[in-house]
Protein backbone atom coordinates (compact mmCIF):
# COMPACT_ATOMS: atom_id res chain seq x y z
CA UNK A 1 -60.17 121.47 -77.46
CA UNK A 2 -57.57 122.96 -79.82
CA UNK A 3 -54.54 125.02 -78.56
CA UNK A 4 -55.88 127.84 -80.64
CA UNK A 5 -58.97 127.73 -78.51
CA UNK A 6 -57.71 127.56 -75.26
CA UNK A 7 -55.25 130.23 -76.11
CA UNK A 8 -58.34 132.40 -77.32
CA UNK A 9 -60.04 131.54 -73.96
CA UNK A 10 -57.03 132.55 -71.98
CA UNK A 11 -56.92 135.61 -73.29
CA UNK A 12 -60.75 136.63 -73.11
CA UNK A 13 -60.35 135.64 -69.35
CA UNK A 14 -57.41 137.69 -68.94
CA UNK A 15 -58.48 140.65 -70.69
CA UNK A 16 -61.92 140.06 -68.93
CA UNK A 17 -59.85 141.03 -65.45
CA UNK A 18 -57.95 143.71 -66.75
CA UNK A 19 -61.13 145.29 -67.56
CA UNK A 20 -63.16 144.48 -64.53
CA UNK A 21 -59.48 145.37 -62.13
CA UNK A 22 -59.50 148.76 -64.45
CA UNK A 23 -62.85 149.93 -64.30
CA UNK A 24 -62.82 149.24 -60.29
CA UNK A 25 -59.79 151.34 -60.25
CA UNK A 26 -61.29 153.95 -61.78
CA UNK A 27 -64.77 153.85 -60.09
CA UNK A 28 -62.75 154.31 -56.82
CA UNK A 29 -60.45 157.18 -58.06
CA UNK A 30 -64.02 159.14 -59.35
CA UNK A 31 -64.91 158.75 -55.58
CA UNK A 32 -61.83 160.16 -54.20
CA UNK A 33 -61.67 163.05 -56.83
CA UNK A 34 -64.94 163.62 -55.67
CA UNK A 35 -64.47 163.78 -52.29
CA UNK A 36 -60.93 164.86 -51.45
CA UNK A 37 -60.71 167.07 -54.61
CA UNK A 38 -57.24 168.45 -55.10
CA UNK A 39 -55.58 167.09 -52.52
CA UNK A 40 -55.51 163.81 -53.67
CA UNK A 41 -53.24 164.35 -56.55
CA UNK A 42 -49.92 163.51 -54.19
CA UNK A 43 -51.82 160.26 -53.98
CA UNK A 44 -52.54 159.85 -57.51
CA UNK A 45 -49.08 161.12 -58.70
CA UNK A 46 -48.15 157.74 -56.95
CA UNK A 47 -50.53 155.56 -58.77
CA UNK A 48 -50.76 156.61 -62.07
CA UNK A 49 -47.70 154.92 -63.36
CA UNK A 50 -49.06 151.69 -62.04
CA UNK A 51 -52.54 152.41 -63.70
CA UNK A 52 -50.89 153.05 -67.04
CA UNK A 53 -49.20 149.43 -67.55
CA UNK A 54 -52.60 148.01 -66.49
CA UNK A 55 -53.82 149.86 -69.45
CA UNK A 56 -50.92 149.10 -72.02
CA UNK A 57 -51.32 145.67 -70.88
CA UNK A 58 -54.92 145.70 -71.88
CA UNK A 59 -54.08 147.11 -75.43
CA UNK A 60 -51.32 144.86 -75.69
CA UNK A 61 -53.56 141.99 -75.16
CA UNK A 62 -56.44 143.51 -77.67
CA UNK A 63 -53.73 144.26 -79.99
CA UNK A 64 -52.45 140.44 -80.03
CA UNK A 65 -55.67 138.85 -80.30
CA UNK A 66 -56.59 140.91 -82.87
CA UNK A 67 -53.58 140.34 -84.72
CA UNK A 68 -54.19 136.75 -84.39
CA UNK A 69 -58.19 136.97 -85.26
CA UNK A 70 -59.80 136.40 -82.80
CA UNK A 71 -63.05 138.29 -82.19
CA UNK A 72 -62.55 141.43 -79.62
CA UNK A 73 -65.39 141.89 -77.11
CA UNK A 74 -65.66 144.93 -75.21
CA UNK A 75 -66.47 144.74 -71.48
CA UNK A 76 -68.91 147.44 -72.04
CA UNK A 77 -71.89 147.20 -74.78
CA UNK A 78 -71.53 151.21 -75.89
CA UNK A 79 -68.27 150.11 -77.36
CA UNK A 80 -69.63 147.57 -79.43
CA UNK A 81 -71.10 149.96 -82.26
């Protein structure tokens, strides 16, 4: 196997968690908005900044294999068109 590859497969897999860790994250927020309402936004105040480097993380990882070639999968097939 080629360093190319294995770099390529590296960064599928770690892009693969990002998305899976991010969409968790945000299933779970939809669920407290829903529930708590208002008053969670203390809470989510707190957790936003942390939510936002997960997501420049992801883009930073999309925009590097991209820049290298790689083909860019989305974890979710509506995204694909």
């Amino acid at each position: 196997m080629t360093l190319l590859v294995q770099v390529e497969e590296a960064l599928q897999d770690e892009d693969q968690d990002d998305f899976y860790i991010l969409s968790k994250i945000a299933d779970i927020l939809h669920s407290l908005f829903g529930s708590h309402g208002p008053d969670l936004f203390p809470l989510f105040d707190c957790l936003l900044p942390h939510y936002a480097k997960l997501l420049v993380r992801r883009l930073s990882l999309l925009t590097v294999r991209e820049a290298c070639g790689f083909e860019i999968t989305m974890g979710c097939q509506e995204f694909q068109n």
